[in-house]
Protein backbone atom coordinates (compact mmCIF):
# COMPACT_ATOMS: atom_id res chain seq x y z
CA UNK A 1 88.15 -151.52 95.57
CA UNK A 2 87.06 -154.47 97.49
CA UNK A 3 85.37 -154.29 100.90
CA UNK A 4 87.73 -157.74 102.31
CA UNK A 5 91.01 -157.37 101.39
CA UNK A 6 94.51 -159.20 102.97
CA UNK A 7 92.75 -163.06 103.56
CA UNK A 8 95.04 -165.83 104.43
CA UNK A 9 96.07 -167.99 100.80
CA UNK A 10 94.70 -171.31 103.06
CA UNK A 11 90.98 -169.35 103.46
CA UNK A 12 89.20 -171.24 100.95
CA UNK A 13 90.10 -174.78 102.74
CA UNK A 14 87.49 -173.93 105.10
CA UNK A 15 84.51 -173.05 102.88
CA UNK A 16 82.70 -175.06 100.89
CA UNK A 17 83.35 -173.96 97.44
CA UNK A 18 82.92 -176.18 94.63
CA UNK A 19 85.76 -176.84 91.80
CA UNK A 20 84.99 -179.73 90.35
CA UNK A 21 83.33 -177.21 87.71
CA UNK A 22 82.45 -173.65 87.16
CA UNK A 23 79.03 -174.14 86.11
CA UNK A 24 76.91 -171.05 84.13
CA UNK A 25 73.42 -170.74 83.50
CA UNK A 26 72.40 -168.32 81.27
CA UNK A 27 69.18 -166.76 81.52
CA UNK A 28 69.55 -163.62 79.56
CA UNK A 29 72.26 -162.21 77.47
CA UNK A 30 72.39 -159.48 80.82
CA UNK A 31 72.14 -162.01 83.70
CA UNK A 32 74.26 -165.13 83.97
CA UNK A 33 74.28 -167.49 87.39
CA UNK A 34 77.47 -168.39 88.21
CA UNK A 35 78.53 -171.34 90.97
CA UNK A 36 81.11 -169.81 93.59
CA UNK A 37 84.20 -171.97 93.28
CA UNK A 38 86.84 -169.99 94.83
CA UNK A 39 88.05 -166.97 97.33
CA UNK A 40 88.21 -164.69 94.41
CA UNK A 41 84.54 -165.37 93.63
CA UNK A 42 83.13 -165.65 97.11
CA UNK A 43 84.38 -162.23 97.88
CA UNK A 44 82.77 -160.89 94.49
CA UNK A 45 79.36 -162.67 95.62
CA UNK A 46 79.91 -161.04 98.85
CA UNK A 47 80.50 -157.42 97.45
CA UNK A 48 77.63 -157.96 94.65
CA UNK A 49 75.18 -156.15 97.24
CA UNK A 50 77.32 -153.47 98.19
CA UNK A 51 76.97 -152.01 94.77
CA UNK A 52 73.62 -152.98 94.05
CA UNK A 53 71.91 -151.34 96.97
CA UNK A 54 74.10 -148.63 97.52
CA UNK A 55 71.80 -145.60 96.69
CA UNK A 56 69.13 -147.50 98.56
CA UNK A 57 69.05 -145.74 101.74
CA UNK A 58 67.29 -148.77 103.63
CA UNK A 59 69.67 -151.62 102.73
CA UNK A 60 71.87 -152.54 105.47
CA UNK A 61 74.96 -154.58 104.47
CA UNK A 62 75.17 -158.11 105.66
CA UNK A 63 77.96 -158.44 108.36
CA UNK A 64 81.53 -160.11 106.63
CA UNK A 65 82.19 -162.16 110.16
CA UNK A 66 78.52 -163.75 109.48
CA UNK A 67 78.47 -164.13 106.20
CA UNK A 68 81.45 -166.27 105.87
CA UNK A 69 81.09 -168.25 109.11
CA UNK A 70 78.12 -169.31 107.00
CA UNK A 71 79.82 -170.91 104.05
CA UNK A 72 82.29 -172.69 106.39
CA UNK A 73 82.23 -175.97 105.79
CA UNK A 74 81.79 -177.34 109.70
CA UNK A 75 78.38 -175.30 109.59
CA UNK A 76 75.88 -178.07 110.23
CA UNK A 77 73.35 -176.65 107.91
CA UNK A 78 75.81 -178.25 104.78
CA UNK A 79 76.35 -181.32 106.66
């Protein structure tokens, strides 16, 4: 189940995903780099670390509310 669930269909106008093209490099036949392009994806990238760290008893998970504000498009650091 997904940690962000019930986002408004007119979410990804604010972010700055790319979808031009969905560009993947592979580096081994286990790991693949994908480019985010879409809401779908960005929560995926976004849940990634829940699973990865979740017998690590140190990780604390990044907050959602920061997270996203991040990949908003009117953030100045993508300007």
């Amino acid at each position: 189940m997904s940690i962000i669930s019930g986002l408004n269909p007119f979410f990804h106008k604010k972010y700055v995903f790319k979808t031009n093209k969905n560009k993947i490099k592979n580096i081994s036949k286990n790991i693949a780099i994908k480019t985010v392009t879409n809401v779908k994806g960005f929560k995926e990238f976004y849940n990634f670390s829940f699973n990865l760290y979740k017998n690590d008893p140190n990780w604390v998970a990044p907050f959602w509310i920061e997270f996203k504000e991040f990949f908003k498009r009117k953030n100045p650091f993508w300007k």
